[in-house]
Protein backbone atom coordinates (compact mmCIF):
# COMPACT_ATOMS: atom_id res chain seq x y z
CA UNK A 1 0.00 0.00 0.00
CA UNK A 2 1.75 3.29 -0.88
CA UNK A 3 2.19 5.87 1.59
CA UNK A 4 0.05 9.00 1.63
CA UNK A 5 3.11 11.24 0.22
CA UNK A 6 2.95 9.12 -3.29
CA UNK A 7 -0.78 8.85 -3.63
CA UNK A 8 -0.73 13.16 -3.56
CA UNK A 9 2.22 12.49 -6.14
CA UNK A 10 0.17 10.12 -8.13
CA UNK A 11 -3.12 11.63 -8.17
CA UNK A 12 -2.64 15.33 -7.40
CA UNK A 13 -3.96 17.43 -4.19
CA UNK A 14 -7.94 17.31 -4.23
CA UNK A 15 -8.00 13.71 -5.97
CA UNK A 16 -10.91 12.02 -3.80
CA UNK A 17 -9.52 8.22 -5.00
CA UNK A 18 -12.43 7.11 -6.03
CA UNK A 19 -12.77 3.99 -8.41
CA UNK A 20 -10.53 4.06 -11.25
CA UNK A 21 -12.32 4.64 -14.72
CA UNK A 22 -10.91 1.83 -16.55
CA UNK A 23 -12.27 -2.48 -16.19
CA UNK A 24 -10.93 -4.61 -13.44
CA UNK A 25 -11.90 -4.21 -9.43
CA UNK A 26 -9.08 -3.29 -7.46
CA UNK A 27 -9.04 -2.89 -3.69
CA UNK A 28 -9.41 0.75 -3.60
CA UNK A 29 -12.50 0.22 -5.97
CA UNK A 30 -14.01 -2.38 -3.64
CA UNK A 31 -13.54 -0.23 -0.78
CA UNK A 32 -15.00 2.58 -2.44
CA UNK A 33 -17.97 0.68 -3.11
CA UNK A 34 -18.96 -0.39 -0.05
CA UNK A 35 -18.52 2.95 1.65
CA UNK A 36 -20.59 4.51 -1.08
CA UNK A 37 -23.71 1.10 -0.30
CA UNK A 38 -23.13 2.36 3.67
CA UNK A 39 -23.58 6.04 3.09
CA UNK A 40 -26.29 5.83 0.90
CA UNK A 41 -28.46 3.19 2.99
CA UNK A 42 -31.88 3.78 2.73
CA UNK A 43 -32.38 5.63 6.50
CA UNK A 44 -35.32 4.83 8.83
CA UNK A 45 -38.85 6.02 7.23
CA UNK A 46 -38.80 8.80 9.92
CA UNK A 47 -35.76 10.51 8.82
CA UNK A 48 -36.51 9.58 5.23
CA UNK A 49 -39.79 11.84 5.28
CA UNK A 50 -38.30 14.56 7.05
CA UNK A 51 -35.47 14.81 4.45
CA UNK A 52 -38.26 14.71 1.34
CA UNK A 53 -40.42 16.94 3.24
CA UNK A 54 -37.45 19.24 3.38
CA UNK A 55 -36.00 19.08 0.00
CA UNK A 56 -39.86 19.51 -1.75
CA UNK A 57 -40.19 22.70 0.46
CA UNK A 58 -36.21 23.94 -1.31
CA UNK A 59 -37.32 22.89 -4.70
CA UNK A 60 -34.88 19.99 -4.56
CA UNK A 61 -35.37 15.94 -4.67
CA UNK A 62 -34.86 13.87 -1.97
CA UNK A 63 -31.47 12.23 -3.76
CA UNK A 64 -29.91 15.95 -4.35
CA UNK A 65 -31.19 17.00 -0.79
CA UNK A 66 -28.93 13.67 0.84
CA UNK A 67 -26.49 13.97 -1.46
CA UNK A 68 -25.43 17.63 -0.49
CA UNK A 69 -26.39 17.03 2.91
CA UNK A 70 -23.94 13.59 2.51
CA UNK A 71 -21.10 15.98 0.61
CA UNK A 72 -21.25 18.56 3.55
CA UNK A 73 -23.07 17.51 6.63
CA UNK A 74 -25.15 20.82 6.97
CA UNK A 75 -28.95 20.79 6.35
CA UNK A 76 -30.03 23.30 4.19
């Protein structure tokens, strides 16, 4: 596993590492994966409303609503 110095090298400052664009599953692309399954699980209905009640009163869906709330952790 390279050290965190050569990933900036490799990939640049700001490079998230997500999967890589080309075939083949790698370890960093199955790790990706499942954090991206765990962050996006479906949340309890109660939470779930309260975001779609939310994002229909900004104008928003519910998946751009989570998703920004996801990205940044503030609610809107």
């Amino acid at each position: 596993m390279p050290d965190g110095a050569s990933v900036l090298s490799a990939f640049g400052i700001g490079h998230n590492q997500g999967p890589p664009l080309e075939l083949g599953m790698s370890w960093a692309h199955f790790c990706w994966k499942k954090a991206h399954a765990k962050a996006w699980k479906t949340p309890p209905p109660e939470i779930a409303l309260r975001r779609l009640a939310r994002a229909e009163a900004l104008g928003m869906t519910y998946r751009e609503y989570t998703a920004h709330l996801l990205d940044t952790g503030e609610h809107l």
